[in-house]
Protein backbone atom coordinates (compact mmCIF):
# COMPACT_ATOMS: atom_id res chain seq x y z
CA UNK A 1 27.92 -9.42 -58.76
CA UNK A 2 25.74 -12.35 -58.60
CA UNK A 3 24.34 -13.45 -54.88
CA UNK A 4 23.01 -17.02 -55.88
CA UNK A 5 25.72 -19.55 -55.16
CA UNK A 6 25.27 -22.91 -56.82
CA UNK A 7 26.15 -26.13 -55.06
CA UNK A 8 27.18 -27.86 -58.37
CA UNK A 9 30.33 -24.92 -59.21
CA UNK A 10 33.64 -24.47 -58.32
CA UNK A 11 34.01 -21.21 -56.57
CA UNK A 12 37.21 -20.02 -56.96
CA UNK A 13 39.13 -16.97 -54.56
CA UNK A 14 40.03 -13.93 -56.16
CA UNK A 15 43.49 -15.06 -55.08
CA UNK A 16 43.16 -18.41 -57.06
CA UNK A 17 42.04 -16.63 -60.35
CA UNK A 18 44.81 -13.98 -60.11
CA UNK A 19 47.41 -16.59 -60.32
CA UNK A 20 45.50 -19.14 -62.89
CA UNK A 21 45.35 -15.71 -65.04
CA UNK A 22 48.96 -14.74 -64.43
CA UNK A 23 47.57 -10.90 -63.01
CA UNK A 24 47.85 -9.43 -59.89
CA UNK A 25 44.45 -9.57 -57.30
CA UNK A 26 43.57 -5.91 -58.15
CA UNK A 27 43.21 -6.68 -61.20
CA UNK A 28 40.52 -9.53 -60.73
CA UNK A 29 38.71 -7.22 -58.20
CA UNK A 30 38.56 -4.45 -60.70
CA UNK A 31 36.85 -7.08 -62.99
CA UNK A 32 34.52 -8.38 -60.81
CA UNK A 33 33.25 -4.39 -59.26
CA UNK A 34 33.50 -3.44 -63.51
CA UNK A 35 30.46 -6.66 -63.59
CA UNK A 36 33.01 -7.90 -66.09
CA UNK A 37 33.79 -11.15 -64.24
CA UNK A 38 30.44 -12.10 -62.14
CA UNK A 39 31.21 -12.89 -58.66
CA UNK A 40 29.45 -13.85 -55.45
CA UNK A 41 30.15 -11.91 -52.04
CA UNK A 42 30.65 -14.16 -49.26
CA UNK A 43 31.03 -12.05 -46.16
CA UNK A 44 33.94 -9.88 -47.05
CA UNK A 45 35.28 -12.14 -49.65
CA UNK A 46 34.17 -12.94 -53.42
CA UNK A 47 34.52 -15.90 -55.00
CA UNK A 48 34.60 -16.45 -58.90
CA UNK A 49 32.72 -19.79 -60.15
CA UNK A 50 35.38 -21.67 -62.90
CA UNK A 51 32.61 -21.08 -65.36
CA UNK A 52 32.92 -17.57 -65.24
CA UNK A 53 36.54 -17.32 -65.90
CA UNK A 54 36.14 -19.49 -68.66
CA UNK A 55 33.05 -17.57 -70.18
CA UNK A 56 35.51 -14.39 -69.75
CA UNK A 57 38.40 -15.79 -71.24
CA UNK A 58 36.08 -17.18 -73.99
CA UNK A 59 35.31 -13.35 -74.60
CA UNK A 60 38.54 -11.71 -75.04
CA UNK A 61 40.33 -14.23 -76.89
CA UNK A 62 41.54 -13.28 -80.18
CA UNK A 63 42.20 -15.69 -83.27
CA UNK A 64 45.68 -14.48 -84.81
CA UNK A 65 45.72 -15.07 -88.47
């Protein structure tokens, strides 16, 4: 988990990225305590920047041939 937040992102609530992904919440938080998906903590709460989801998306996607 990342603690810098940057002012020019799109922070994103592990809510929000469950449903853009189509996967429950648990799953996101598993991802982001894994380091898998970087995150930043704010008070009880992370939030996922929209780069980061696309960097890990970018990652596990597969070319069929």
């Amino acid at each position: 988990m990342d603690n810098q937040i940057d002012s020019n992102k799109t922070y994103l609530s592990v809510a929000q990225v469950a449903g853009h992904l189509n996967v429950s919440k648990m799953t996101i938080y598993r991802l982001v305590h894994t380091g898998k998906l970087p995150a930043v903590r704010i008070g009880q709460s992370y939030r996922v920047s929209e780069d980061a989801v696309a960097k890990y998306l970018e990652g596990g996607t597969v070319r069929a041939t």
